[in-house]
C-alpha atoms as a PDB file:
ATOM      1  CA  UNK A   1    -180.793  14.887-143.041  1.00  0.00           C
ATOM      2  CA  UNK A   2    -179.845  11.538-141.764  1.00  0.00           C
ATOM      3  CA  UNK A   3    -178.132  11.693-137.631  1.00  0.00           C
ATOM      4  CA  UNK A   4    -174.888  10.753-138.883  1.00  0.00           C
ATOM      5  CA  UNK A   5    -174.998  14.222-140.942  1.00  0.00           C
ATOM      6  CA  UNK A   6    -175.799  16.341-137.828  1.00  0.00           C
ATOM      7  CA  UNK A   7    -172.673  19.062-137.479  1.00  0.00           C
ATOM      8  CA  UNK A   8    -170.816  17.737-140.294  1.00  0.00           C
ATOM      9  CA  UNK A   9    -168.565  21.085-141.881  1.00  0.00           C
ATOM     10  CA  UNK A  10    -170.346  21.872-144.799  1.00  0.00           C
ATOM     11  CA  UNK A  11    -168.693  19.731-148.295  1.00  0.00           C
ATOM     12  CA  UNK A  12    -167.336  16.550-146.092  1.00  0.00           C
ATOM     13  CA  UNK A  13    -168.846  13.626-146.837  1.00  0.00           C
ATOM     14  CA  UNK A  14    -168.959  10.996-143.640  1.00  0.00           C
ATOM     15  CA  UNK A  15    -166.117   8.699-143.976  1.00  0.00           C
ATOM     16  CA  UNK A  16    -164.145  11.945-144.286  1.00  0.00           C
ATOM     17  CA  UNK A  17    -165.141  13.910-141.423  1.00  0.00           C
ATOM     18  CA  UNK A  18    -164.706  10.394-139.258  1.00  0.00           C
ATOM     19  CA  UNK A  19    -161.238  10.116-141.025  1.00  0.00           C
ATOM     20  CA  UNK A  20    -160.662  13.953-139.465  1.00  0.00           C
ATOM     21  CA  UNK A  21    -161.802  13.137-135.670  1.00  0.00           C
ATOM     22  CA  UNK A  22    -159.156  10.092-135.517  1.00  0.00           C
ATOM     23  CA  UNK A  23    -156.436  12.155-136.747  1.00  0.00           C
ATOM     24  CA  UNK A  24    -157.898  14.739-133.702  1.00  0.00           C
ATOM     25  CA  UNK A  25    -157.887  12.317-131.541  1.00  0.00           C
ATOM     26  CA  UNK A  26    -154.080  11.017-131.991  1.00  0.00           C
ATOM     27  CA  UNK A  27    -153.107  14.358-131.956  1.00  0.00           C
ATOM     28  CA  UNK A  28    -154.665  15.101-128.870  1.00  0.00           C
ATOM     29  CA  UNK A  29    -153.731  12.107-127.196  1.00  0.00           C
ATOM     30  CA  UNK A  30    -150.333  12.520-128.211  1.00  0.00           C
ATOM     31  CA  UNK A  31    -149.862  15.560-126.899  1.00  0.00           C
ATOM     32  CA  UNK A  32    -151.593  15.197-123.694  1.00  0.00           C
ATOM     33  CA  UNK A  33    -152.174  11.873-122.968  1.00  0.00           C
ATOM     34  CA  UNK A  34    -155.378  10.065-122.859  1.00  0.00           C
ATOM     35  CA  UNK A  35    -157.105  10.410-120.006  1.00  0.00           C
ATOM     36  CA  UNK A  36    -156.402  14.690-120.387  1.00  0.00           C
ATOM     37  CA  UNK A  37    -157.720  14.477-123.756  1.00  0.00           C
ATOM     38  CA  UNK A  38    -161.238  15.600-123.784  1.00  0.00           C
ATOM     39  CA  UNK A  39    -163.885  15.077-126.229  1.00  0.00           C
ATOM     40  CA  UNK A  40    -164.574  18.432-126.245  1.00  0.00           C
ATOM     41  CA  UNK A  41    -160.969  19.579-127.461  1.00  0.00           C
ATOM     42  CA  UNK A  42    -160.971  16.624-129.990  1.00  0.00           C
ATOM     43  CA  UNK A  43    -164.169  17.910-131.584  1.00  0.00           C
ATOM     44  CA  UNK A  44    -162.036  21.142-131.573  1.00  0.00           C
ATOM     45  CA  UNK A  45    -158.815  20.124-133.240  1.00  0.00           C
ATOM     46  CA  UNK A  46    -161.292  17.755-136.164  1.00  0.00           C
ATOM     47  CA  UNK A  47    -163.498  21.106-136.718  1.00  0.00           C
ATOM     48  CA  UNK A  48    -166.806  19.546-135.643  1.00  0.00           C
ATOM     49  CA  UNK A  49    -169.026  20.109-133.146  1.00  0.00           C
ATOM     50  CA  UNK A  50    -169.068  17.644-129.357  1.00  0.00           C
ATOM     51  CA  UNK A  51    -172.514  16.690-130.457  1.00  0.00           C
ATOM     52  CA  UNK A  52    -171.377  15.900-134.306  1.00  0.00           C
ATOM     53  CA  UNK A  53    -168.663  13.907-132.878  1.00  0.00           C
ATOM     54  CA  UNK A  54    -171.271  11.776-130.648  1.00  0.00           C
ATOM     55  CA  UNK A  55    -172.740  10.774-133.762  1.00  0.00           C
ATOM     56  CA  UNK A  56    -169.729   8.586-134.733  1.00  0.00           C
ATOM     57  CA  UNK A  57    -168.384   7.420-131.641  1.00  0.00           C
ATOM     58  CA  UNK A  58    -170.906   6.723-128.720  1.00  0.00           C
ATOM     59  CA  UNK A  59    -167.594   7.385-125.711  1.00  0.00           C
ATOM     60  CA  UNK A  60    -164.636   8.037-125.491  1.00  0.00           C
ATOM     61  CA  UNK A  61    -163.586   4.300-124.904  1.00  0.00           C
ATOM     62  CA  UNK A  62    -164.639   3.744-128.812  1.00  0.00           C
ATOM     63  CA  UNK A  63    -162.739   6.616-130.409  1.00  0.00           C
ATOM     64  CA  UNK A  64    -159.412   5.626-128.875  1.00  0.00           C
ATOM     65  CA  UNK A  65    -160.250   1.888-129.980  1.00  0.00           C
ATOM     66  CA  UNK A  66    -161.436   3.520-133.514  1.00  0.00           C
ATOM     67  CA  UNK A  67    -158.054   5.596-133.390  1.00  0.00           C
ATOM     68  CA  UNK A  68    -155.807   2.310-132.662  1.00  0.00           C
ATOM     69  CA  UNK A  69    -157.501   0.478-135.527  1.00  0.00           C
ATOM     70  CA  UNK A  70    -156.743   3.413-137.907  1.00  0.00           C
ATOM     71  CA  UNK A  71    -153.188   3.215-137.191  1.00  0.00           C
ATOM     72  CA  UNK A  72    -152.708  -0.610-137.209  1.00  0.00           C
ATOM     73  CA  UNK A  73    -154.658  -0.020-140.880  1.00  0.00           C
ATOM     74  CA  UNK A  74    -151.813   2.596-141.685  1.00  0.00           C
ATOM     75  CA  UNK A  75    -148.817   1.343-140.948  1.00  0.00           C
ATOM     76  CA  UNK A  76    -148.675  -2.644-141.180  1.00  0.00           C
ATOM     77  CA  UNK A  77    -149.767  -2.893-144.664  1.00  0.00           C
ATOM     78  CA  UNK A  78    -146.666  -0.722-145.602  1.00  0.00           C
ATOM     79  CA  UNK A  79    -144.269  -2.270-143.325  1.00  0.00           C
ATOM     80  CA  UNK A  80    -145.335  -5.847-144.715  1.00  0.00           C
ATOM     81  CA  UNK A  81    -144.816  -4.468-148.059  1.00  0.00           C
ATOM     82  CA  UNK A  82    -141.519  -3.111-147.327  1.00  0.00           C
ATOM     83  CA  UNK A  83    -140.871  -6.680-145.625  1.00  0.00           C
ATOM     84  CA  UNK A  84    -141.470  -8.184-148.935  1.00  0.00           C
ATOM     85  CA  UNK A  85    -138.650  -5.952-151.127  1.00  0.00           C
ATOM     86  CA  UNK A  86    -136.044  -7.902-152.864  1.00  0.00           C
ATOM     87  CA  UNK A  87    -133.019  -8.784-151.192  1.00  0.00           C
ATOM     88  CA  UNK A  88    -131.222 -10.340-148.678  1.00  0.00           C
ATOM     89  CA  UNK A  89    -132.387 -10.012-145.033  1.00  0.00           C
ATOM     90  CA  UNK A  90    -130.433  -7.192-144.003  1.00  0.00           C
ATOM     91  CA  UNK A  91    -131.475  -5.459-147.346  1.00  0.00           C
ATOM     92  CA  UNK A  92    -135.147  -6.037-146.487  1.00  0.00           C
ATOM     93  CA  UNK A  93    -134.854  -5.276-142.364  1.00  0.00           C
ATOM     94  CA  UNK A  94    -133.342  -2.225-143.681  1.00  0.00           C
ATOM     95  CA  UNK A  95    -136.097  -1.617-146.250  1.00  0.00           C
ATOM     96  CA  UNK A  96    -138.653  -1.676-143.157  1.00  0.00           C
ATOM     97  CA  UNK A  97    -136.607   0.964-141.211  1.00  0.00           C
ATOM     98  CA  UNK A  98    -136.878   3.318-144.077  1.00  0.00           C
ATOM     99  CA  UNK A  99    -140.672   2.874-144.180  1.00  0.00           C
ATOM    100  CA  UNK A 100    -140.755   2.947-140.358  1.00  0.00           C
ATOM    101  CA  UNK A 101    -139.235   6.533-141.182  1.00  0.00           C
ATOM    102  CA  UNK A 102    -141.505   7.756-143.893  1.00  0.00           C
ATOM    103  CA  UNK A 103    -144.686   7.004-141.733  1.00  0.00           C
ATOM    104  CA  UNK A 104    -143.142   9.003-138.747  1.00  0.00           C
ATOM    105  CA  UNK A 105    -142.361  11.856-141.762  1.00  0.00           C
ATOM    106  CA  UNK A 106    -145.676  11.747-143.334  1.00  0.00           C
ATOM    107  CA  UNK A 107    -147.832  11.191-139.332  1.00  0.00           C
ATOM    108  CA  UNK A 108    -145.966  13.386-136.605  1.00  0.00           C
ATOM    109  CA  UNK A 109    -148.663  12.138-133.770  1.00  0.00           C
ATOM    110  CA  UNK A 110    -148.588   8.287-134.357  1.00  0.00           C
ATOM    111  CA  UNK A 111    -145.844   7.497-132.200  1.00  0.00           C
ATOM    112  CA  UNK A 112    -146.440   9.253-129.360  1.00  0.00           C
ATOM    113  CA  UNK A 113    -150.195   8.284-129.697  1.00  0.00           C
ATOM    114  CA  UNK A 114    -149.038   4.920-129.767  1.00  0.00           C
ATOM    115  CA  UNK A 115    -147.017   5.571-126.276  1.00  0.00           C
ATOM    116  CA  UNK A 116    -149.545   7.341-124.372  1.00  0.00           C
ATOM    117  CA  UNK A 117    -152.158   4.440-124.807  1.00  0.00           C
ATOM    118  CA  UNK A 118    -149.686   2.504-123.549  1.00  0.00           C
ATOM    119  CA  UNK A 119    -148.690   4.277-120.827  1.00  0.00           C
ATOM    120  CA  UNK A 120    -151.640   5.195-119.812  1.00  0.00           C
ATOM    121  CA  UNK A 121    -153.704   1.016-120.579  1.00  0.00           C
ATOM    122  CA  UNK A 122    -156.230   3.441-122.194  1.00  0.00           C
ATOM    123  CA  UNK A 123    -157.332   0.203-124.377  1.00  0.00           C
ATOM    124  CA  UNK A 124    -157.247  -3.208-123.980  1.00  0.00           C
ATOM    125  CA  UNK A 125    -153.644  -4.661-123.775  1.00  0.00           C
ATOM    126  CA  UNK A 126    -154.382  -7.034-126.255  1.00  0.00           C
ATOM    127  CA  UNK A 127    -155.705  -4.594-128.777  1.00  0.00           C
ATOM    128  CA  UNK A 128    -152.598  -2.037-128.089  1.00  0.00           C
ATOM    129  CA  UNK A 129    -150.405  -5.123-128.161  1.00  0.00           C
ATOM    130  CA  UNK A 130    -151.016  -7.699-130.860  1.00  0.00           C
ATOM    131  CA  UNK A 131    -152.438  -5.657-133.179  1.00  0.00           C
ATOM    132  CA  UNK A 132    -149.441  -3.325-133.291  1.00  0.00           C
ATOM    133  CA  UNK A 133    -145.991  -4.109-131.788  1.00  0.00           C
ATOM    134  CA  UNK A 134    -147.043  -7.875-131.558  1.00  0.00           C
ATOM    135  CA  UNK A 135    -148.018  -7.627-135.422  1.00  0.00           C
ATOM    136  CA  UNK A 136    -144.612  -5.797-136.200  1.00  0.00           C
ATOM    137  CA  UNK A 137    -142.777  -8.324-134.143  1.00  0.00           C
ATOM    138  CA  UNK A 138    -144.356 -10.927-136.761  1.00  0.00           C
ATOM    139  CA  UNK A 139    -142.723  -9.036-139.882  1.00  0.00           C
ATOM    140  CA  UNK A 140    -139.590  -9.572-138.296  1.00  0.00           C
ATOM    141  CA  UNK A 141    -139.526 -12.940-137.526  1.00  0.00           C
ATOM    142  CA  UNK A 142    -141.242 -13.332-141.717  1.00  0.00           C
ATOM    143  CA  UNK A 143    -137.383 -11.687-142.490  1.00  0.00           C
ATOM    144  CA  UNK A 144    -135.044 -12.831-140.109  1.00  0.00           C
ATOM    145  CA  UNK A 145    -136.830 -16.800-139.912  1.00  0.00           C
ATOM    146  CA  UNK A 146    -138.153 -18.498-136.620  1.00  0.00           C
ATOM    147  CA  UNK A 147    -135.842 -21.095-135.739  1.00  0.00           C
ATOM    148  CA  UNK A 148    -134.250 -21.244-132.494  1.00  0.00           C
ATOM    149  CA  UNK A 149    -130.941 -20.224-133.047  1.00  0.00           C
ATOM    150  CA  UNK A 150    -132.382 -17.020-134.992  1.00  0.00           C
ATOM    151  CA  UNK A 151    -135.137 -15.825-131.937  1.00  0.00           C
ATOM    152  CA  UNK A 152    -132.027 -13.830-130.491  1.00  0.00           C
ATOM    153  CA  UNK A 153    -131.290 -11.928-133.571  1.00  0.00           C
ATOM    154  CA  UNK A 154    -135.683 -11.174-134.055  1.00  0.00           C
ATOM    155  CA  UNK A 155    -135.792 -10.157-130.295  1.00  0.00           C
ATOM    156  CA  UNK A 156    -132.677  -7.993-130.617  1.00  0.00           C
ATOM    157  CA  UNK A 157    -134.265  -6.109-133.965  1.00  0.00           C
ATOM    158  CA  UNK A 158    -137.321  -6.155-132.933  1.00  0.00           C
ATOM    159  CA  UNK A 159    -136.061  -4.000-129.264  1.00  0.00           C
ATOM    160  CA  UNK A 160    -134.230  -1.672-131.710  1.00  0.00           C
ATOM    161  CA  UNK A 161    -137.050  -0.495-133.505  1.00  0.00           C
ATOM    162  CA  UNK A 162    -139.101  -0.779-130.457  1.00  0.00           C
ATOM    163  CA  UNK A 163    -137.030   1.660-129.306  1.00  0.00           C
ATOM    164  CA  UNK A 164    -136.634   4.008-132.331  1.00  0.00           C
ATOM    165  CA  UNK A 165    -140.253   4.278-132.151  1.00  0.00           C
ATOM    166  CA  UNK A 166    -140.324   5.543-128.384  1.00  0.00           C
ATOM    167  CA  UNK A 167    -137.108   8.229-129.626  1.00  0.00           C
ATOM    168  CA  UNK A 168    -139.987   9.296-132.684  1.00  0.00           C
ATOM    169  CA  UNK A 169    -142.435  10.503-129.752  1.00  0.00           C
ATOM    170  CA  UNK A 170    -139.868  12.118-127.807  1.00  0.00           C
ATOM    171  CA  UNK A 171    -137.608  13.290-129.907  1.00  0.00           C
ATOM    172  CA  UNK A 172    -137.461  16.219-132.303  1.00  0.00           C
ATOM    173  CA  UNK A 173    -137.856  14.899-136.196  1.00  0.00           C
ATOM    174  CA  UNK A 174    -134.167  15.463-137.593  1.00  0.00           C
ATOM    175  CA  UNK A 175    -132.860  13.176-133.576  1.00  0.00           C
ATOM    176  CA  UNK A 176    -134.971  10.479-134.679  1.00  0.00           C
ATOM    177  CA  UNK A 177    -134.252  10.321-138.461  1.00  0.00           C
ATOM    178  CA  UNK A 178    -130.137  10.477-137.003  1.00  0.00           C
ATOM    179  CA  UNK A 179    -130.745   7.895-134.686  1.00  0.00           C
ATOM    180  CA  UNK A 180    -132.658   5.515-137.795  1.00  0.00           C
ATOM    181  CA  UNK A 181    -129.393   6.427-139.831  1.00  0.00           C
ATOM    182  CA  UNK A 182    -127.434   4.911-136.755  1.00  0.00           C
ATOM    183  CA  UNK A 183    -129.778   1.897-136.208  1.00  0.00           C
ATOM    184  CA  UNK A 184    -129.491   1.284-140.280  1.00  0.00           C
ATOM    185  CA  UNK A 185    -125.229   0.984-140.006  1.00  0.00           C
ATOM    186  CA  UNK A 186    -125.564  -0.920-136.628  1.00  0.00           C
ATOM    187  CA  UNK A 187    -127.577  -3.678-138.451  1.00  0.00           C
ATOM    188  CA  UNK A 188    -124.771  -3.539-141.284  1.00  0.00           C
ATOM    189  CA  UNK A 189    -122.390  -3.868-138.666  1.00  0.00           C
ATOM    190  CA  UNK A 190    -120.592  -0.661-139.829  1.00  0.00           C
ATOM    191  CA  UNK A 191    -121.577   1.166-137.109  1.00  0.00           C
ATOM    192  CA  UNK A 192    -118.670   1.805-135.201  1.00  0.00           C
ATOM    193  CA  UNK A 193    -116.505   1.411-138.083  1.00  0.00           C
ATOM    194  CA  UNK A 194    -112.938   3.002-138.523  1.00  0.00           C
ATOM    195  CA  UNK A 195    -114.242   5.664-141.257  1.00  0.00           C
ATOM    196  CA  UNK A 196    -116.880   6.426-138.980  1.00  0.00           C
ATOM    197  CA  UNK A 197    -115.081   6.461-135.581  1.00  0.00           C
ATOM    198  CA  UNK A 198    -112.736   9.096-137.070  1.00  0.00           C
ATOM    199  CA  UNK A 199    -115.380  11.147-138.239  1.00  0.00           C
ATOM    200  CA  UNK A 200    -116.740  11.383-135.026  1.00  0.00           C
ATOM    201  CA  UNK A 201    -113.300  12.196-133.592  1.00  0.00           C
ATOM    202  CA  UNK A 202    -112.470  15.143-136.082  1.00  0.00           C
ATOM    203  CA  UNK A 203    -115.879  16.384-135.904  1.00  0.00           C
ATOM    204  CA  UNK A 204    -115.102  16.510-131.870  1.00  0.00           C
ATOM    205  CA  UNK A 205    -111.956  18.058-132.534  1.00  0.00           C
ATOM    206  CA  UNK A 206    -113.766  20.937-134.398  1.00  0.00           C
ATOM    207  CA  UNK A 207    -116.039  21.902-131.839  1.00  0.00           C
ATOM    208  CA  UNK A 208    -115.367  25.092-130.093  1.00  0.00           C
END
């Protein structure tokens, strides 16, 4: 038995139990922040033993830097693809929004986990940075164009989503998904549209 097999729950092959400690650690990080995330509980929540989890990731330090790379790997390669759809550039912004939405559907933890490393300059700023909202900021500007008169509109979109994903790790699911909906008519520019506005009135009339 090689070290890198040492604890490993029995049927999981490497690159799967590794897979299960970086989905640990977001979790854990997302719901307590780094530096109150222990290894200990991490080795917990991936079903794996302190010592097994050693074997993979020498510290702490490496984990969370394994963890940030795992998500970057996630979600840009979708978000460029969504980038790429047919369609004009509001078609295609809004293309990105809905895949923004299916990777908060299909993993709960990564915005907050993206947040609390962050918040907390538990990594390098560069690595938090460039390789995520930096990298996202670049899929904008490949829709919307880089010319001068256009960096308003790519700062503007890219603040919106910015801030959808800080709603996604602290709101409940079905706030966030309303609030997308929202950001999706404001780029449309039907956001505060007659039809709309009087929904909102009779549904205010309604209330008890």
């Amino acid at each position: 038995m090689t070290r890198a097999q040492l604890g490993r729950p029995i049927g999981a092959s490497g690159e799967e139990t590794r897979r299960r400690i970086i989905v640990a650690t977001m979790r854990c990080v997302a719901e307590v922040g780094y530096s109150r995330a222990t290894i200990r509980e991490i080795a917990r929540t991936a079903q794996v033993t302190s010592a097994s989890l050693y074997n993979y990731f020498p510290n702490k330090s490496e984990l969370i830097k394994a963890a940030v790379a795992a998500r970057t790997d996630v979600a840009l390669p979708r978000l460029r693809q969504a980038a790429g759809s047919p369609g004009g550039v509001i078609d295609r912004i809004e293309a990105v929004l809905d895949e923004s939405g299916r990777l908060m559907r299909e993993y709960p933890d990564l915005a907050a986990f993206e947040w609390a490393i962050r918040a907390e300059s538990a990594v390098d700023s560069g690595l938090a940075g460039s390789t995520g909202f930096q990298a996202f900021k670049k899929i904008i500007e490949g829709i919307v164009g880089e010319e001068d008169y256009r960096r308003g509109a790519v700062e503007a979109i890219y603040s919106l989503i910015y801030g959808l994903t800080e709603l996604a790790a602290t709101l409940p699911a079905e706030d966030y998904h309303a609030a997308l909906g929202s950001a999706k008519r404001l780029i449309r520019g039907t956001l505060l549209t007659r039809r709309d506005c009087n929904q909102r009135v009779g549904s205010q009339k309604s209330a008890p």
